[in-house]
C-alpha atoms as a PDB file:
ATOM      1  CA  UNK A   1       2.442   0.259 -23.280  1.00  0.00           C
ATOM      2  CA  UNK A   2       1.720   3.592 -21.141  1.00  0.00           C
ATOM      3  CA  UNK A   3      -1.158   3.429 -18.277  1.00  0.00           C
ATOM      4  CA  UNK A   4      -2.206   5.769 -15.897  1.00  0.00           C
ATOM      5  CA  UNK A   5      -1.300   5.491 -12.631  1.00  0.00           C
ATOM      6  CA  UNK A   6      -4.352   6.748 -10.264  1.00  0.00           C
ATOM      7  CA  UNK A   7      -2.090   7.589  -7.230  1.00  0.00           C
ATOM      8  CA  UNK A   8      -0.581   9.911  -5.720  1.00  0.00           C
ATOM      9  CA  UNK A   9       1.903   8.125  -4.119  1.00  0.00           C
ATOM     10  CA  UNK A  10       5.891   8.781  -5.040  1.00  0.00           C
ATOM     11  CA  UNK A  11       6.638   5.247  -3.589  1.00  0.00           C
ATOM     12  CA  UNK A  12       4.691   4.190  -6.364  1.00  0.00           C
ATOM     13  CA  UNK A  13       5.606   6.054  -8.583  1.00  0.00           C
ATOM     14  CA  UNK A  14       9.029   4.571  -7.866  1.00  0.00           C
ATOM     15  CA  UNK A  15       8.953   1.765  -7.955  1.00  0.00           C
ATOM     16  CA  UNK A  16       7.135   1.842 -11.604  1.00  0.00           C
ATOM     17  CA  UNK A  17      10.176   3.969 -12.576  1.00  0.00           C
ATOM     18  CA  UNK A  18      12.811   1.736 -11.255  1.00  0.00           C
ATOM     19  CA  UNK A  19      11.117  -1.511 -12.880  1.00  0.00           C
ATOM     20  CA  UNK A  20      10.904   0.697 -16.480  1.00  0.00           C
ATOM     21  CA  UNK A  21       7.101   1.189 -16.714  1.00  0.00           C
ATOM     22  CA  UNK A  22       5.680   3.794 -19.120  1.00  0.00           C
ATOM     23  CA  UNK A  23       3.301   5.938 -17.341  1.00  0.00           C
ATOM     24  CA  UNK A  24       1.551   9.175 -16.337  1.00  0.00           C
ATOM     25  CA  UNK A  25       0.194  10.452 -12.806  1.00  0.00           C
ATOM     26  CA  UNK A  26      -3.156  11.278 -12.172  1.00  0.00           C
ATOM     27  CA  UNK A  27      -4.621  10.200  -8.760  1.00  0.00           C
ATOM     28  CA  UNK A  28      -7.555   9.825  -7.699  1.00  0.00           C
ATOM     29  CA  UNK A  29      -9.906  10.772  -4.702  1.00  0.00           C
ATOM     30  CA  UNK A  30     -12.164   7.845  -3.084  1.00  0.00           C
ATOM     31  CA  UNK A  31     -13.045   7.466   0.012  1.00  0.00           C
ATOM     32  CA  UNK A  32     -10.946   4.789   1.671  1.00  0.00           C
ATOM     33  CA  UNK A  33     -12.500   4.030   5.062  1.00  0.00           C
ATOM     34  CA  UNK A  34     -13.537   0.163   5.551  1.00  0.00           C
ATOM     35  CA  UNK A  35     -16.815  -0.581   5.237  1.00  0.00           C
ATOM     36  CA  UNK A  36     -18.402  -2.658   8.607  1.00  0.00           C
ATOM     37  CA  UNK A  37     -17.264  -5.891   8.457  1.00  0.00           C
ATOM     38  CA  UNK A  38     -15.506  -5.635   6.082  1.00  0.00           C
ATOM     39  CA  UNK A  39     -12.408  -8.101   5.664  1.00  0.00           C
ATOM     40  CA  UNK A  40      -9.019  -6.683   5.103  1.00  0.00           C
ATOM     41  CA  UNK A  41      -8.619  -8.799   1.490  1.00  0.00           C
ATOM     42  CA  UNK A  42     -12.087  -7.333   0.321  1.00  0.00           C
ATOM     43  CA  UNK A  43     -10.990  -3.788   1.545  1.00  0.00           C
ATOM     44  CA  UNK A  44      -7.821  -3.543  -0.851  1.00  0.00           C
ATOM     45  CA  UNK A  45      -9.598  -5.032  -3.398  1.00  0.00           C
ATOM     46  CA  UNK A  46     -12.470  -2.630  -3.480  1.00  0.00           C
ATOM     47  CA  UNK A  47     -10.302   0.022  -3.096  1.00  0.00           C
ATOM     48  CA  UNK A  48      -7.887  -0.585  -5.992  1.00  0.00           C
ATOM     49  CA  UNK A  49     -10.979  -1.610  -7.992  1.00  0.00           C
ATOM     50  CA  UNK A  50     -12.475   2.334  -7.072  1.00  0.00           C
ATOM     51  CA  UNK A  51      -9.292   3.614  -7.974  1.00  0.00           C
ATOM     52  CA  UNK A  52      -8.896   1.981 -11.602  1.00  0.00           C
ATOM     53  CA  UNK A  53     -12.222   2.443 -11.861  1.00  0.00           C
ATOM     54  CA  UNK A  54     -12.352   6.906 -11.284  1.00  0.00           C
ATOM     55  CA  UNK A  55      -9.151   6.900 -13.595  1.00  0.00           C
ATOM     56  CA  UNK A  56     -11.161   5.104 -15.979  1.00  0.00           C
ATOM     57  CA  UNK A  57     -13.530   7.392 -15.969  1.00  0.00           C
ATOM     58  CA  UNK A  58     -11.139   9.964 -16.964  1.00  0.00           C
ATOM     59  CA  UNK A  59      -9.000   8.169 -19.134  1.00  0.00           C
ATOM     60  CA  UNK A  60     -11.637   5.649 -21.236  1.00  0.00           C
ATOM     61  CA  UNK A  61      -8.908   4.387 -24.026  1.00  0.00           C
ATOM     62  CA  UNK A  62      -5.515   4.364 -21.387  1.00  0.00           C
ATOM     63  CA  UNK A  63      -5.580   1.082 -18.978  1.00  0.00           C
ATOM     64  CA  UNK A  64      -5.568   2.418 -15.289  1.00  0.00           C
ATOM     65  CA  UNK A  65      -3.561   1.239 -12.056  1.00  0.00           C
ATOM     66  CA  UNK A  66      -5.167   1.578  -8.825  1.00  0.00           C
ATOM     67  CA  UNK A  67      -3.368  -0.105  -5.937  1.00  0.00           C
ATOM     68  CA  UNK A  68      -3.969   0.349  -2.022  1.00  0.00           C
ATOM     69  CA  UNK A  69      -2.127  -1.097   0.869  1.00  0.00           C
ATOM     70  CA  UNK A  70      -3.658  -1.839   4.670  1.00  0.00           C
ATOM     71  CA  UNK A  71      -1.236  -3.312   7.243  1.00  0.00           C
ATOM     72  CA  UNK A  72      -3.279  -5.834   9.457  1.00  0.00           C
ATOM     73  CA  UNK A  73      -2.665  -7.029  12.923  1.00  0.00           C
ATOM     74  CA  UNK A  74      -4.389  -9.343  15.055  1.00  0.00           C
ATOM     75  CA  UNK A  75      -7.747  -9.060  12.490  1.00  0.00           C
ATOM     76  CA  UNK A  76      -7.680  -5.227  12.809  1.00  0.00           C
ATOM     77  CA  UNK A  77      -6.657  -2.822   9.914  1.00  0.00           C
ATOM     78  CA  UNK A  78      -4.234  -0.513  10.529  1.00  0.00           C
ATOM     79  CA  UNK A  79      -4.444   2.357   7.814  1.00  0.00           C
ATOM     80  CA  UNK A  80      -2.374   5.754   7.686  1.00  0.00           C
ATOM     81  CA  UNK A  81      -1.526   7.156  11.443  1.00  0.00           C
ATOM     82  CA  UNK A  82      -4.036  10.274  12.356  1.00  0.00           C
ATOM     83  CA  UNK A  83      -1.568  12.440  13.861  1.00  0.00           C
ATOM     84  CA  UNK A  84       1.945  11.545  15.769  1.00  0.00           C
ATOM     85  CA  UNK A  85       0.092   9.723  18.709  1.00  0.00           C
ATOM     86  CA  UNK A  86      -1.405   7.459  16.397  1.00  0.00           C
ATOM     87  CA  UNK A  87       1.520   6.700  15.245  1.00  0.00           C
ATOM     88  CA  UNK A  88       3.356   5.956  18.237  1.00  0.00           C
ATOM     89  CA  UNK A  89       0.765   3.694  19.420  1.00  0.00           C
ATOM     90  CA  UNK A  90       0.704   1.417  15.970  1.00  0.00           C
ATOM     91  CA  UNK A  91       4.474   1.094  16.203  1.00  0.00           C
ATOM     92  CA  UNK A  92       4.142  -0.071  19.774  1.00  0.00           C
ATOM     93  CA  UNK A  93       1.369  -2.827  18.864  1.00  0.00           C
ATOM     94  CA  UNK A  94       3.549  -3.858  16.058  1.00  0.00           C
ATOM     95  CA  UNK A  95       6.299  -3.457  18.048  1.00  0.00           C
ATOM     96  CA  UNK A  96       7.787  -7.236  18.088  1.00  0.00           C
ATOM     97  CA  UNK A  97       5.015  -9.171  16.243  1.00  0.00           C
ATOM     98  CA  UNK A  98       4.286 -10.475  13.108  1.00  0.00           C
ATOM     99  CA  UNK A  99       1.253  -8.540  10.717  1.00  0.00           C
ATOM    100  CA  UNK A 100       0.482  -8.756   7.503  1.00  0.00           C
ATOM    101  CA  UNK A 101       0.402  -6.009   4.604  1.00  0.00           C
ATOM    102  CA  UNK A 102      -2.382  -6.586   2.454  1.00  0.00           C
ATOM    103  CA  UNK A 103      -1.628  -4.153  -1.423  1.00  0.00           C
ATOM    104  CA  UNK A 104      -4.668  -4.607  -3.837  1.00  0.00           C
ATOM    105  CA  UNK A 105      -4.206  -3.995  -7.488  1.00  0.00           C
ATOM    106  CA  UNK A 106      -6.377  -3.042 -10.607  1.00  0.00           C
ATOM    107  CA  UNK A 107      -6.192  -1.960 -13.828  1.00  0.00           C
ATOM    108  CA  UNK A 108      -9.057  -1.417 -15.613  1.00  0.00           C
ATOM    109  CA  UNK A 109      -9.558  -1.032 -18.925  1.00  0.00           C
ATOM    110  CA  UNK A 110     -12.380  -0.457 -21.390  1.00  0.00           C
ATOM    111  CA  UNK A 111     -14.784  -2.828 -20.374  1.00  0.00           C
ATOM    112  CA  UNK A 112     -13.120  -4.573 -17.647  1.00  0.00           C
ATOM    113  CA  UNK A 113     -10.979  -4.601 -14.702  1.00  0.00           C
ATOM    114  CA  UNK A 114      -8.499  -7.813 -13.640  1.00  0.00           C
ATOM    115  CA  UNK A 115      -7.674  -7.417  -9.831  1.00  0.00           C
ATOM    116  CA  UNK A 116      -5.476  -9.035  -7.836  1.00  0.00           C
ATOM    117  CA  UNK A 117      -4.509  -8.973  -3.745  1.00  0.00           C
ATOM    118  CA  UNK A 118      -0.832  -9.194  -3.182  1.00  0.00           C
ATOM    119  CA  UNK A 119      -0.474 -10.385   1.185  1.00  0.00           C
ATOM    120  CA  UNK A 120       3.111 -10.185   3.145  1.00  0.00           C
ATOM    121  CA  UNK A 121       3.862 -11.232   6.317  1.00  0.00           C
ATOM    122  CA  UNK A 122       6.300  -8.979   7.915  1.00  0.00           C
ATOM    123  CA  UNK A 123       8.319  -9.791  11.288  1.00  0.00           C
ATOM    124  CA  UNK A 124       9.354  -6.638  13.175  1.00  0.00           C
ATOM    125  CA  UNK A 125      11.887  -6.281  15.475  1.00  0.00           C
ATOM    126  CA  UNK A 126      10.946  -5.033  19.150  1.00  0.00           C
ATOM    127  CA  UNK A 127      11.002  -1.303  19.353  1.00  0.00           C
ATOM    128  CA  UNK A 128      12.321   0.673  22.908  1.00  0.00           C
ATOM    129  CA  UNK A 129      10.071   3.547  23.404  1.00  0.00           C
ATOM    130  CA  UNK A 130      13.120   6.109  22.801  1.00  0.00           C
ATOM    131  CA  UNK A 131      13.276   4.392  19.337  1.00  0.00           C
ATOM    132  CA  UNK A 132       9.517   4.424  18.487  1.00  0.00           C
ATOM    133  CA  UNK A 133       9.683   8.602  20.052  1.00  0.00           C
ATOM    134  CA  UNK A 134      12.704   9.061  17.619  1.00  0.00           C
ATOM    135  CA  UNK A 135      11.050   7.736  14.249  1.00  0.00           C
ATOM    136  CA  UNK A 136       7.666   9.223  15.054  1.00  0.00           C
ATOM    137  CA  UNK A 137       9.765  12.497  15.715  1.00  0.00           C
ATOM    138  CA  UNK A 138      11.707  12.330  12.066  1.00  0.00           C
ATOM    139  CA  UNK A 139       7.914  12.436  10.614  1.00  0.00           C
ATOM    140  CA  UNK A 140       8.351   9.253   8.334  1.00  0.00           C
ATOM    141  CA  UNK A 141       5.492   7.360   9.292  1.00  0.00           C
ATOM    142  CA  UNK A 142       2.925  10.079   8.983  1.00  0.00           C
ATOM    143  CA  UNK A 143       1.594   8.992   5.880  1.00  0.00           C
ATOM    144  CA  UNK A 144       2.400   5.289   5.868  1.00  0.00           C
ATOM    145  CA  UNK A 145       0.168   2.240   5.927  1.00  0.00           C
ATOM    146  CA  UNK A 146       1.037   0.870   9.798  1.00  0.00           C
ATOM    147  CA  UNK A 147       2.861   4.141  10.330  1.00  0.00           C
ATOM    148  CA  UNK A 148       6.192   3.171   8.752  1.00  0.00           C
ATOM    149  CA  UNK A 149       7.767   2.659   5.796  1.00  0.00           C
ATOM    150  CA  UNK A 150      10.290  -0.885   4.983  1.00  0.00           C
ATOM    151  CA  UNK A 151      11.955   1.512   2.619  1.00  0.00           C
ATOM    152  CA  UNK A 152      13.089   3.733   4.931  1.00  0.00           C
ATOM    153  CA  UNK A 153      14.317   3.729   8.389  1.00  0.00           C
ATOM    154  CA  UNK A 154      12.187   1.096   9.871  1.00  0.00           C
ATOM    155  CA  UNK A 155      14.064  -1.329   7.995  1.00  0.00           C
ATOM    156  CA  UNK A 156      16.372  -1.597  10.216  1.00  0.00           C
ATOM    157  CA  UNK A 157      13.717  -3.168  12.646  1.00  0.00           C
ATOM    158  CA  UNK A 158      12.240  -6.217   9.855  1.00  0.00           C
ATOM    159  CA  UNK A 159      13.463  -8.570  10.591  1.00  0.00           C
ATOM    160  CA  UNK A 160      11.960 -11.043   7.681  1.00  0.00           C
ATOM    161  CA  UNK A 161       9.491 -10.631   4.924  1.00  0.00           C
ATOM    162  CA  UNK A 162       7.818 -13.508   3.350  1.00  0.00           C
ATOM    163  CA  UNK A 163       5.963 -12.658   0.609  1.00  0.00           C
ATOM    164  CA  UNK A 164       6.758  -9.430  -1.906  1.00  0.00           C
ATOM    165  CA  UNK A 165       8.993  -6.318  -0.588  1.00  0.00           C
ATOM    166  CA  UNK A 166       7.771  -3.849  -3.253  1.00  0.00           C
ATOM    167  CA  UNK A 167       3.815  -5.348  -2.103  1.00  0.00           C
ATOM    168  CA  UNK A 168       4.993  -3.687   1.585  1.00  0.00           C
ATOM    169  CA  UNK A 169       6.081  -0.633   0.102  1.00  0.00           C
ATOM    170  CA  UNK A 170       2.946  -0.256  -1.648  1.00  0.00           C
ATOM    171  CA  UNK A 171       2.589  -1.996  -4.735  1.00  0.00           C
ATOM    172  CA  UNK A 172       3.802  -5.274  -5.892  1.00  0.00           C
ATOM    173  CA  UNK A 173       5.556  -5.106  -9.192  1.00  0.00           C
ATOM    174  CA  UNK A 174       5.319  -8.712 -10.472  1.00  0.00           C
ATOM    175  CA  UNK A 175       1.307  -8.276  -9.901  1.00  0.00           C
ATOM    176  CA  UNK A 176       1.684  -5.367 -11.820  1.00  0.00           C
ATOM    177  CA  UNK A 177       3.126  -6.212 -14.504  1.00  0.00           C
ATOM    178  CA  UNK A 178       1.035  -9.868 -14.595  1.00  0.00           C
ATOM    179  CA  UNK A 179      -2.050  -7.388 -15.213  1.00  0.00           C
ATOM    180  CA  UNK A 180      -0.470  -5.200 -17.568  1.00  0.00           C
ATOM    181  CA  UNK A 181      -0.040  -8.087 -19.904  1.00  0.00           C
ATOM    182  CA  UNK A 182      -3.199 -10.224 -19.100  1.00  0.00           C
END
């Protein structure tokens, strides 16, 4: 079966690729800034749910993925970094603590759309200030959920996951594919 995938992402696009899924690229623009009071499970959901929902529009007879992934700490969501500073400062907060990454799925079909919230808790290492300067500096976590990216070089500061590694990188392939086939 062939879907669309409503997302720009290559990390995505990836891991779809790597688990041999049949599908085309064509993202999708909605405006992901939380809602007040809005919890972090809602906000994914919604999100993904948007998502699916746009491709659908677009692509009535072809089911649609729409996925989006929040990294949460202490209650408070922490989305893509602004600028470099931004980034320096989530790293630091994260910087020896556990948070949670929080991926929402959808696929939406004809007349409906099945949904599901994927959460991981994710232990990081502590991170010296050259170290945080250095990664911020090699431009990785500019457009990463929590400013950084488990796929890349922050992995060497995780120091556990519980819960799914491809739902940290940004979309959780047994979700997925439970979806696909529901």
């Amino acid at each position: 079966m062939t879907f669309v995938l409503a997302s720009a992402s290559p990390r995505r696009a990836d891991l779809l690729r790597a688990a041999g899924f049949s599908f085309v690229v064509d993202p999708v623009a909605v405006d992901e800034s939380p809602w007040p009071g809005e919890a972090p499970e809602a906000h994914v959901r919604r999100l993904a749910r948007d998502k699916a929902l746009a491709g659908r529009s677009r692509h009535p007879d072809t089911p649609v993925l729409g996925a989006d992934t929040i990294v949460v700490l202490d209650g408070a969501i922490l989305g893509k970094p602004r600028d470099d500073e931004d980034a320096r400062q989530m790293l630091g907060r994260l910087s020896g603590r556990i948070h949670h990454v929080y991926t929402g799925v959808a696929v939406a079909r004809r007349h409906e759309v099945a949904d599901e919230v994927d959460v991981s808790a994710v232990t990081m290492a502590a991170w010296t200030d050259d170290e945080i300067a250095a990664y911020v500096e090699s431009g990785e976590p500019r457009d990463k959920a929590g400013a950084y990216a488990i796929q890349g070089w922050a992995a060497r500061r995780i120091d556990r996951i519980d819960g799914s590694w491809s739902g940290v990188v940004g979309l959780p392939i047994a979700v997925v594919h439970r979806l696909l086939i529901s």
